[in-house]
Protein backbone atom coordinates (compact mmCIF):
# COMPACT_ATOMS: atom_id res chain seq x y z
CA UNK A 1 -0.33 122.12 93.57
CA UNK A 2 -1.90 119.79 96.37
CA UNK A 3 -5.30 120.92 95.60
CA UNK A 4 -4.62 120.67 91.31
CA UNK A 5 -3.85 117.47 92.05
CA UNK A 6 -7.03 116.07 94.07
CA UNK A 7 -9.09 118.13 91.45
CA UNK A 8 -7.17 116.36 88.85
CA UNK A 9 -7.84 112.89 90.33
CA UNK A 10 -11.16 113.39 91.65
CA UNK A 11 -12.73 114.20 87.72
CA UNK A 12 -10.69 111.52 86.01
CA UNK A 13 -12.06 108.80 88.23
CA UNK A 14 -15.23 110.32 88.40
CA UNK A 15 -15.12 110.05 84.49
CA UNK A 16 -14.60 106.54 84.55
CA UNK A 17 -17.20 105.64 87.58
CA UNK A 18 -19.67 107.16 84.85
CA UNK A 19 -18.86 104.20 82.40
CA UNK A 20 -21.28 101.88 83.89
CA UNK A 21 -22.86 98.96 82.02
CA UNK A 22 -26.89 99.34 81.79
CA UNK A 23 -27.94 96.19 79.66
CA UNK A 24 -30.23 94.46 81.49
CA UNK A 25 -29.78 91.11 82.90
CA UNK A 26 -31.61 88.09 84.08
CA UNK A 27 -31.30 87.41 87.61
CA UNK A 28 -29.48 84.55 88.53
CA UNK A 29 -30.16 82.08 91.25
CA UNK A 30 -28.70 83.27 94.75
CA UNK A 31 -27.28 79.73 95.61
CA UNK A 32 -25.50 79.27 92.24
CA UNK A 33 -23.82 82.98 92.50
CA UNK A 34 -20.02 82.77 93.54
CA UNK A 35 -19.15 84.08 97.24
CA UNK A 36 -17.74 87.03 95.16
CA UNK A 37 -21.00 87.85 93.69
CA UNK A 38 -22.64 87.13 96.54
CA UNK A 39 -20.41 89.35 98.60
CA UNK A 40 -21.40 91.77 95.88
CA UNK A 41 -24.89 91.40 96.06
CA UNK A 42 -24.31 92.48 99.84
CA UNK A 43 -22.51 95.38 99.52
CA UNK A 44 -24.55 96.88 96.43
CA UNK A 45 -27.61 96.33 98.57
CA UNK A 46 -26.06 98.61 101.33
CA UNK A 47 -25.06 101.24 98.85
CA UNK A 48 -28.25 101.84 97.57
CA UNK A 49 -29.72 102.77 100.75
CA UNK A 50 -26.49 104.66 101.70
CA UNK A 51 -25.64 106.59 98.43
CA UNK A 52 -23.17 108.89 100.15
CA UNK A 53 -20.98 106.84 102.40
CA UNK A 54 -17.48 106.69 100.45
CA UNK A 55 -16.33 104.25 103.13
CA UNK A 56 -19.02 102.02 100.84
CA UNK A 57 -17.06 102.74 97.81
CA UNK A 58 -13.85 102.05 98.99
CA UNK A 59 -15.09 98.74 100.17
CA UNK A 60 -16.18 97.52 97.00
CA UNK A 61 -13.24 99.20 95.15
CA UNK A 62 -11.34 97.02 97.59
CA UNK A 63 -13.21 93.78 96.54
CA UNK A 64 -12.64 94.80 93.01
CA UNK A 65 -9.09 95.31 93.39
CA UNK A 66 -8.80 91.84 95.34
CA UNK A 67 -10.78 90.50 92.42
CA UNK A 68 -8.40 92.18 89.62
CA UNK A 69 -11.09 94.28 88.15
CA UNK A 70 -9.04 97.81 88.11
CA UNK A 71 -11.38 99.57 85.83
CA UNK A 72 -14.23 98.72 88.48
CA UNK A 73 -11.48 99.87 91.44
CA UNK A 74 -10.69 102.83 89.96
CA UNK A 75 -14.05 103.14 89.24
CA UNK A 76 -15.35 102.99 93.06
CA UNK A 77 -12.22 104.94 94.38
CA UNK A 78 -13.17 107.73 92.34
CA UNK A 79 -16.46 108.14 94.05
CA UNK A 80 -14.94 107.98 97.10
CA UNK A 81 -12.42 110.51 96.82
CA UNK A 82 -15.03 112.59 95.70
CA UNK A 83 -17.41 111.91 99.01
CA UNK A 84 -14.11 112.24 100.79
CA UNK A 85 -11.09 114.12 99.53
CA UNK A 86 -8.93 113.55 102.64
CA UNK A 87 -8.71 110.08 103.58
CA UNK A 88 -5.04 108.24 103.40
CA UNK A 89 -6.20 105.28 102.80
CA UNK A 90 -8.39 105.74 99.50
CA UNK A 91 -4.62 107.27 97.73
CA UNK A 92 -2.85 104.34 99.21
CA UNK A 93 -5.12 102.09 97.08
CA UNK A 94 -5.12 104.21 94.39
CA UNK A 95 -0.88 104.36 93.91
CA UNK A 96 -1.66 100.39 94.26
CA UNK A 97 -3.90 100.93 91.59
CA UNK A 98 -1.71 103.21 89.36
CA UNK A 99 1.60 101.01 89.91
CA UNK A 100 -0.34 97.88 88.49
CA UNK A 101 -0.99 100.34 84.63
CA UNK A 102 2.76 101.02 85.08
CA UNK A 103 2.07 104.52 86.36
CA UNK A 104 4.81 105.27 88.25
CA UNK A 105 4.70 108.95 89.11
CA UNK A 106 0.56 108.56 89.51
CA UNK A 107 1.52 105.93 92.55
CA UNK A 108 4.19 107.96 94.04
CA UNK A 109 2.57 111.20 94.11
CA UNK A 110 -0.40 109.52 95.22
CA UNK A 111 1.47 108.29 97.87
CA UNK A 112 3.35 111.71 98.99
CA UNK A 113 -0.19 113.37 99.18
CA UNK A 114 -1.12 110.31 101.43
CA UNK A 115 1.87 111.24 103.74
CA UNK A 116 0.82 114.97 103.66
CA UNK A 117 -3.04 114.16 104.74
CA UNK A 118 -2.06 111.71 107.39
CA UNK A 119 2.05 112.29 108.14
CA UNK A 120 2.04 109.59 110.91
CA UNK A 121 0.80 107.00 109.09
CA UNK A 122 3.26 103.73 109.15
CA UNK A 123 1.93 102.15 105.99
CA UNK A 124 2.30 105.41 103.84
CA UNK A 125 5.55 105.99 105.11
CA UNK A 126 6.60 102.49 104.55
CA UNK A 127 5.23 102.11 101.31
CA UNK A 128 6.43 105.79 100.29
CA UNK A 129 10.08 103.69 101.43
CA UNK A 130 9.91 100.61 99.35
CA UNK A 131 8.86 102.24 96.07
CA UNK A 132 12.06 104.77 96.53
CA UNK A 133 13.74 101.28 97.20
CA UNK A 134 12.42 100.04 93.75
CA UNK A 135 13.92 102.92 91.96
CA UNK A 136 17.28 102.37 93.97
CA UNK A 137 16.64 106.04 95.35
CA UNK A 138 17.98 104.50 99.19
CA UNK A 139 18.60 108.05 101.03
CA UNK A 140 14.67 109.24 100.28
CA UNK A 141 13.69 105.33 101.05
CA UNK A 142 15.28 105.19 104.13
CA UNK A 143 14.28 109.23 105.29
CA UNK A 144 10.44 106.70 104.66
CA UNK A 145 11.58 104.20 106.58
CA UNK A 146 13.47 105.12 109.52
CA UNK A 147 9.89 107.07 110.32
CA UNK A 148 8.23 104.57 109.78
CA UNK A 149 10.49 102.55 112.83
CA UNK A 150 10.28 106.00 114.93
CA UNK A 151 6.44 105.40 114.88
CA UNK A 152 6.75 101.46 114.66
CA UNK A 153 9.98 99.81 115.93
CA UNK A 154 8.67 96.36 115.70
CA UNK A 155 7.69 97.13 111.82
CA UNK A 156 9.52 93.74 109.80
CA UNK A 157 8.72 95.30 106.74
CA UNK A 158 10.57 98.30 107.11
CA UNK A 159 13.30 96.64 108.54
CA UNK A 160 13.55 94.35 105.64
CA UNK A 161 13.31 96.87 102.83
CA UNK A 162 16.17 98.77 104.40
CA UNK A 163 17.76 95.09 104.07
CA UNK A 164 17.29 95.77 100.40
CA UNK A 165 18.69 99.17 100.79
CA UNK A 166 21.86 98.11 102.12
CA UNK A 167 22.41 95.19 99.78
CA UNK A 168 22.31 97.61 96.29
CA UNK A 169 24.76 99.58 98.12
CA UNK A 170 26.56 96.90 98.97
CA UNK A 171 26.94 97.19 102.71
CA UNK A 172 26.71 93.28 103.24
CA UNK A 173 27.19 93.83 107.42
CA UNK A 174 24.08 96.33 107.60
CA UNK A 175 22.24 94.32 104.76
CA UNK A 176 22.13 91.01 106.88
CA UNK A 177 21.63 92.88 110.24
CA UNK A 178 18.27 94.33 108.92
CA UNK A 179 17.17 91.39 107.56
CA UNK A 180 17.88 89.43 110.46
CA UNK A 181 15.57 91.86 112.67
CA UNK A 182 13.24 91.43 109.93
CA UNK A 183 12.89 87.81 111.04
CA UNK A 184 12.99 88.86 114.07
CA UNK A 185 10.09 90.68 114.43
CA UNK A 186 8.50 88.29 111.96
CA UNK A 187 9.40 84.67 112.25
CA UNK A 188 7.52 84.09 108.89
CA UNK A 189 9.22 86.53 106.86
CA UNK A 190 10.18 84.16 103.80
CA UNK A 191 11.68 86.81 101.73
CA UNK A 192 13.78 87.72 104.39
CA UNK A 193 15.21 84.44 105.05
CA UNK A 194 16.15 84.20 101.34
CA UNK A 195 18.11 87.25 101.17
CA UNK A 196 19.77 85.66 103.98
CA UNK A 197 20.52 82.69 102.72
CA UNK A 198 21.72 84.43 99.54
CA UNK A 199 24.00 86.71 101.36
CA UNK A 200 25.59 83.58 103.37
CA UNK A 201 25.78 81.40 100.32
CA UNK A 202 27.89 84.22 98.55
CA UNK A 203 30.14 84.16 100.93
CA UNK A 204 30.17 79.60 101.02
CA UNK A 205 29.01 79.75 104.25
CA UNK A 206 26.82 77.17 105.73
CA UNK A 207 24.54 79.47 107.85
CA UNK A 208 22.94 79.89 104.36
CA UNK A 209 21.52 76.61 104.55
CA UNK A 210 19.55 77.09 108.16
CA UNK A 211 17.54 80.17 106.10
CA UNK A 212 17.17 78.08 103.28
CA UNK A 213 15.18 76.33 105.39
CA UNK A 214 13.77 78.25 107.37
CA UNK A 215 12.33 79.72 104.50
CA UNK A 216 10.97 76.60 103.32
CA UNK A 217 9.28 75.95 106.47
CA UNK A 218 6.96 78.73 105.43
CA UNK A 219 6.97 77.41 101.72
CA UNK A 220 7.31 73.86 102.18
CA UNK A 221 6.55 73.99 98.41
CA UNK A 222 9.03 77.23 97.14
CA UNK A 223 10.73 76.16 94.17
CA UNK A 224 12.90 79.35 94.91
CA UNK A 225 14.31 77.97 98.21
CA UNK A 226 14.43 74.62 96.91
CA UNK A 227 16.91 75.47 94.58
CA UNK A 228 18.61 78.13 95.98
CA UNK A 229 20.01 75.32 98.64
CA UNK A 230 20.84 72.68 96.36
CA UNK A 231 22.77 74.66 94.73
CA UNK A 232 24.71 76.10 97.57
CA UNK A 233 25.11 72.45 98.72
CA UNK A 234 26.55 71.88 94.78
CA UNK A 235 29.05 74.79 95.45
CA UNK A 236 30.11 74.07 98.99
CA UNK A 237 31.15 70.49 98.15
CA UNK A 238 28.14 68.56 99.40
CA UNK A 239 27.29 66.73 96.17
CA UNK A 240 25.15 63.78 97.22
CA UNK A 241 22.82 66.23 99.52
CA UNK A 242 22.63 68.53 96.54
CA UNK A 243 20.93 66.14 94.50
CA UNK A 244 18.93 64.95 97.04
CA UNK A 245 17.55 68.75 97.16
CA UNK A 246 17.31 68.98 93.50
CA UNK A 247 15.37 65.72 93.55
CA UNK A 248 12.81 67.16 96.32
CA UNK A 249 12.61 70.24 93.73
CA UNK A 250 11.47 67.62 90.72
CA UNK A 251 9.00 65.92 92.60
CA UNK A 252 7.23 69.23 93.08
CA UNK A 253 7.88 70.42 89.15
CA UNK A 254 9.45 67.83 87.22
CA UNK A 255 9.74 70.09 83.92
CA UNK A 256 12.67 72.01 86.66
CA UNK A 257 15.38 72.54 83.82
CA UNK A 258 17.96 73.45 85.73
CA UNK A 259 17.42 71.03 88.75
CA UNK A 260 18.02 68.03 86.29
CA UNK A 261 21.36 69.71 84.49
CA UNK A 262 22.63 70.88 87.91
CA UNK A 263 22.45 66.80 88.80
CA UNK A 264 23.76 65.74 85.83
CA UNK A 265 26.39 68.17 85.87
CA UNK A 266 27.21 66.73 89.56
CA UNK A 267 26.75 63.29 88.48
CA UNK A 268 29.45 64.26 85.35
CA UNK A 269 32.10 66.39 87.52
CA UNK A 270 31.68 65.61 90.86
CA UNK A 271 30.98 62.36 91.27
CA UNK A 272 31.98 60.37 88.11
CA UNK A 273 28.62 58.47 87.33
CA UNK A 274 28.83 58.83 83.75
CA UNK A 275 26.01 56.86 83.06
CA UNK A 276 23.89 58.64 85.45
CA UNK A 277 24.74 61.98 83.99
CA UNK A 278 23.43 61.65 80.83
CA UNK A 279 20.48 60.12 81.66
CA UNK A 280 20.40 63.62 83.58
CA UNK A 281 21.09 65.67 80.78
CA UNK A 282 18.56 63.66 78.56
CA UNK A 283 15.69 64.75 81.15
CA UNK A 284 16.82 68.36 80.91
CA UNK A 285 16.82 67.77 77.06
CA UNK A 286 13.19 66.93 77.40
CA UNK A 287 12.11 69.05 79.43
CA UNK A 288 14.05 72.02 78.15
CA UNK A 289 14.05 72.41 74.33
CA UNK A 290 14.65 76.21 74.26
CA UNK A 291 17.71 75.77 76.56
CA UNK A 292 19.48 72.33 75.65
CA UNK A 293 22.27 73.56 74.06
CA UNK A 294 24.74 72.95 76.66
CA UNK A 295 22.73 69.61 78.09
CA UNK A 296 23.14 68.42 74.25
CA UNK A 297 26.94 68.89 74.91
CA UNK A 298 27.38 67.61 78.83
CA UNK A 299 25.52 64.50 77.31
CA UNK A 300 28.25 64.00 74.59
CA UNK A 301 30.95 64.38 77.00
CA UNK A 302 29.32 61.92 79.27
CA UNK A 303 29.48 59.96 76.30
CA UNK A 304 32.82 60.43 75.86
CA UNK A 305 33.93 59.36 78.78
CA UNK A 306 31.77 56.11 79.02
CA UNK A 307 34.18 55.67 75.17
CA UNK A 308 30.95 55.81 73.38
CA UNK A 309 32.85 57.78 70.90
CA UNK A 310 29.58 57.56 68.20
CA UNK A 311 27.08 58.71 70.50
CA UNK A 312 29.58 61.37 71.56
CA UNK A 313 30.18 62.81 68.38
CA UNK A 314 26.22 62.63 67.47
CA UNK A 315 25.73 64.61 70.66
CA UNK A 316 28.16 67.48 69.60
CA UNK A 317 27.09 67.38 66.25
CA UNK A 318 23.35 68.44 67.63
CA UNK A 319 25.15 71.17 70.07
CA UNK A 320 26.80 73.00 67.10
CA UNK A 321 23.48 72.65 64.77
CA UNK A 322 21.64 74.56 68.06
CA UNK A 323 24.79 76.47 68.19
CA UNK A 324 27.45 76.90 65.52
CA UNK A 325 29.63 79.38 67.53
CA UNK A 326 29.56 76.70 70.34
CA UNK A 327 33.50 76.04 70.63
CA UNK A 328 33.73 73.33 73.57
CA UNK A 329 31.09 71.33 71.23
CA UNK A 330 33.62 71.95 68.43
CA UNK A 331 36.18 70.98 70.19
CA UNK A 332 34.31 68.23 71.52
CA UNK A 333 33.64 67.03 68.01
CA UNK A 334 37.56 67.15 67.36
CA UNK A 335 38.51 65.08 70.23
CA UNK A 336 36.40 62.48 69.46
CA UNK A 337 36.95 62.34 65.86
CA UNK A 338 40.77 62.59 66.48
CA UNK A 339 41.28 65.23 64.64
């Protein structure tokens, strides 16, 4: 089965390394070729007076890859694996490869082959881990990954994929204990520090907001983190820093739909600045034309209670043409209308 399987491989990429492009070409200028080409130039030089070196291959199927030309990858890995049929690290690239067409079952049994060539190798195994992780499969992803920690116990990755694990299972305890190793081992583990922060903000608790930012210390600019805080800060009663956090979020992306409803919605219910909340709502009109169906109503209501009764009822009126099963704007429209 192994060996149907490298034969298998080995012809279809060789297939494809055969599709080469022979039109001729003028030569360009060395100083006005990208670094990429350049880079290219290098390695193609080396080739040709190394023909038989897979390592060669891989490299440039590697630049391909980095460049996102998969046809050239695939292209390249094929003549490596057929210079070298046993190397862990040319199927590693090629389930990368294989996952990016949406090939599933290439990747993984890629992978498993990988592990069977070269059993103690961390990356396979924790690879081999996080796509049985992907397909919420966590008793074969954590068989991957607790080798993985036999071999490596200072491996963040692992630790936070079984994070993952623990989460879909729900096992909140053993879900935050992995990821805080994860950070542990890795102090710049962003994704880490948002699961964190999402587990602690479930529960309102304000440790959520110390891996919010941690997390934005190593993405000063993460419009993920950004909002994942103000929001907890909406939640947990702290409506003034909330829209200080949305704010920061708007100065980085100021098309942020929901950053400019969540502080008119704050400015509405929380904090009674009528005025101010549908100014909010009009930006998140703006910006948002696909979505403004419930902005189009929060803006009435602010209306409403400012007792611009016109401008409210124009404002519902718009929410039920975007909407005619909307019942609060119907019931807006009622109210105001005194019906």
């Amino acid at each position: 089965m192994k060996i149907k399987f490298i034969l298998f491989l080995v012809a279809s990429l060789t297939v494809m390394s055969c599709q080469e492009n022979n039109t001729a070409k003028l030569e360009d200028n060395t100083a006005d070729r990208s670094p990429f080409q350049q880079q290219m130039d290098s390695i193609n030089s080396v080739i040709k007076s190394d023909p038989n070196n897979p390592e060669l291959y891989f490299e440039r199927a590697k630049m391909h890859y980095g460049n996102k030309d998969l046809v050239s990858s695939l292209s390249d890995l094929g003549r490596s694996l057929k210079l070298d049929s046993a190397n862990a690290e040319y199927f590693m690239l090629y389930a990368d490869l294989k996952l990016l067409d949406k090939e599933s079952r290439a990747s993984k049994d890629a992978l498993l082959y990988a592990n069977t060539i070269d059993p103690n190798n961390v990356d396979v195994l924790v690879r081999l881990g996080e796509l049985f992780m992907v397909v919420q499969d966590a008793e074969e992803s954590f068989k991957y990954l607790n080798q993985a920690l036999k071999l490596d116990v200072y491996n963040s990755t692992a630790y936070r994929l079984k994070g993952f694990n623990y989460k879909y299972l729900g096992d909140t305890t053993n879900a935050v204990s992995s990821f805080q190793t994860a950070v542990e081992q890795n102090p710049n583990d962003y994704d880490s520090y948002m699961q964190l922060g999402l587990l602690y903000s479930s529960a309102q608790h304000d440790l959520a907001l110390d891996y919010y930012n941690n997390a934005l210390k190593v993405r000063p600019t993460s419009y993920e983190a950004l909002y994942a805080k103000g929001l907890h800060q909406q939640v947990t009663g702290k409506p003034r820093d909330a829209i200080n956090t949305y704010r920061q979020l708007i100065a980085l992306n100021h098309e942020y739909f929901d950053a400019w409803y969540n502080i008119g919605y704050i400015y509405l219910e929380m904090i009674d600045k009528f005025d101010s909340a549908a100014y909010s709502f009009t930006k998140a009109i703006e910006v948002g034309p696909n979505r403004y169906g419930t902005a189009l109503y929060n803006r009435g209501l602010s209306y409403e209670r400012m007792g611009d009764l016109e401008k409210a009822k124009a404002e519902y009126e718009k929410a039920l043409e975007a909407d005619p099963q909307f019942d609060l704007a119907a019931r807006g429209l009622s109210r105001v209308m005194g019906e």
